[in-house]
Protein backbone atom coordinates (compact mmCIF):
# COMPACT_ATOMS: atom_id res chain seq x y z
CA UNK A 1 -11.52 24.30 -7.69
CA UNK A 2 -14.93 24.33 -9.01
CA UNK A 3 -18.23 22.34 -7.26
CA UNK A 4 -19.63 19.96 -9.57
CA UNK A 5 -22.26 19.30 -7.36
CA UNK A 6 -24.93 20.93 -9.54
CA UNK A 7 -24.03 18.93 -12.22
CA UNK A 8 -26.06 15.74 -13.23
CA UNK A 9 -24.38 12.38 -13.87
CA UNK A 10 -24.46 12.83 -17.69
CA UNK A 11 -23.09 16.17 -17.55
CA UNK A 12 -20.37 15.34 -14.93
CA UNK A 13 -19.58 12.46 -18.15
CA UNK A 14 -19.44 15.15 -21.04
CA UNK A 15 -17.16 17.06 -18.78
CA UNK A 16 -14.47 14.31 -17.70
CA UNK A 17 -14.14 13.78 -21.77
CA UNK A 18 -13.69 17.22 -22.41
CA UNK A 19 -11.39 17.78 -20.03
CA UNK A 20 -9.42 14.27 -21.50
CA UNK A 21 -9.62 15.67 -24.59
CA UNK A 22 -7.85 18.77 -23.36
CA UNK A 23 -5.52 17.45 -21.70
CA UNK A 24 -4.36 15.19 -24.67
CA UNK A 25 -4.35 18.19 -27.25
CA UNK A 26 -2.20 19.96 -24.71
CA UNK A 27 -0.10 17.03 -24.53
CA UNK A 28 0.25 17.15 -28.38
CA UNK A 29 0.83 20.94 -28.45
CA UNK A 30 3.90 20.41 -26.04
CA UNK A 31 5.28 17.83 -27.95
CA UNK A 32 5.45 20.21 -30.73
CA UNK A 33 6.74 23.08 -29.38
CA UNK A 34 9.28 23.51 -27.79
CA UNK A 35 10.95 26.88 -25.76
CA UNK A 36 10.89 27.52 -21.87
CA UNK A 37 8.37 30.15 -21.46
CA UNK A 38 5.81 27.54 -23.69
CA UNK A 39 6.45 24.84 -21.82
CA UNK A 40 5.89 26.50 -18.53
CA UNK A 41 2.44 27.50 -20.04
CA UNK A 42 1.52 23.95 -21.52
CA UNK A 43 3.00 22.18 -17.99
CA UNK A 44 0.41 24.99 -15.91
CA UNK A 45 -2.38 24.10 -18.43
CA UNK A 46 -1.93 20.30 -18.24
CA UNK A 47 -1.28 20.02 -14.37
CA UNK A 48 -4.74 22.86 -13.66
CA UNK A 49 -7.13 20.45 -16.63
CA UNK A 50 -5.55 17.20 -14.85
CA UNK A 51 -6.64 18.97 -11.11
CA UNK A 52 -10.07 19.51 -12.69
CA UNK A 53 -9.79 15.98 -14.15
CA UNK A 54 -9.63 14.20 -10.71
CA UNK A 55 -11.97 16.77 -9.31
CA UNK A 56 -14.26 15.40 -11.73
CA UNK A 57 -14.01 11.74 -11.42
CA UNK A 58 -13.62 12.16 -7.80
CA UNK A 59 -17.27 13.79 -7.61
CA UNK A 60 -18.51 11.20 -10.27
CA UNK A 61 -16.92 8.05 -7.94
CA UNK A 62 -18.96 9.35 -4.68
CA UNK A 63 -22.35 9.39 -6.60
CA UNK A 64 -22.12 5.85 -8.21
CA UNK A 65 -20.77 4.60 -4.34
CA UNK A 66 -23.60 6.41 -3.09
């Protein structure tokens, strides 16, 4: 898992839509494919961009409490 620490508010906001964004194209790309070594692949990339996700928001949520 990364430290978002250095990152500023703004930039901790650009990321968490990125990563959204990510996470819905790989969403679309497993929907459209289909075969068990892709969808091993696309279930590792969703679950490791939805980890980052709540990493994210988690680190975002403590500096707007705080």
């Amino acid at each position: 898992m990364s430290d978002y620490s250095a990152l500023s508010l703004p930039e901790l906001e650009d990321r968490i839509a990125i990563v959204r964004d990510n996470i819905r194209q790989l969403i679309e790309q497993a929907a459209a494919v289909s075969g068990g070594q892709n969808e091993e692949r696309n279930a590792d990339r969703i679950a490791q961009q939805t980890e980052e996700l709540e990493a994210l928001v988690k680190e975002r949520d403590g500096r707007k409490r705080g």
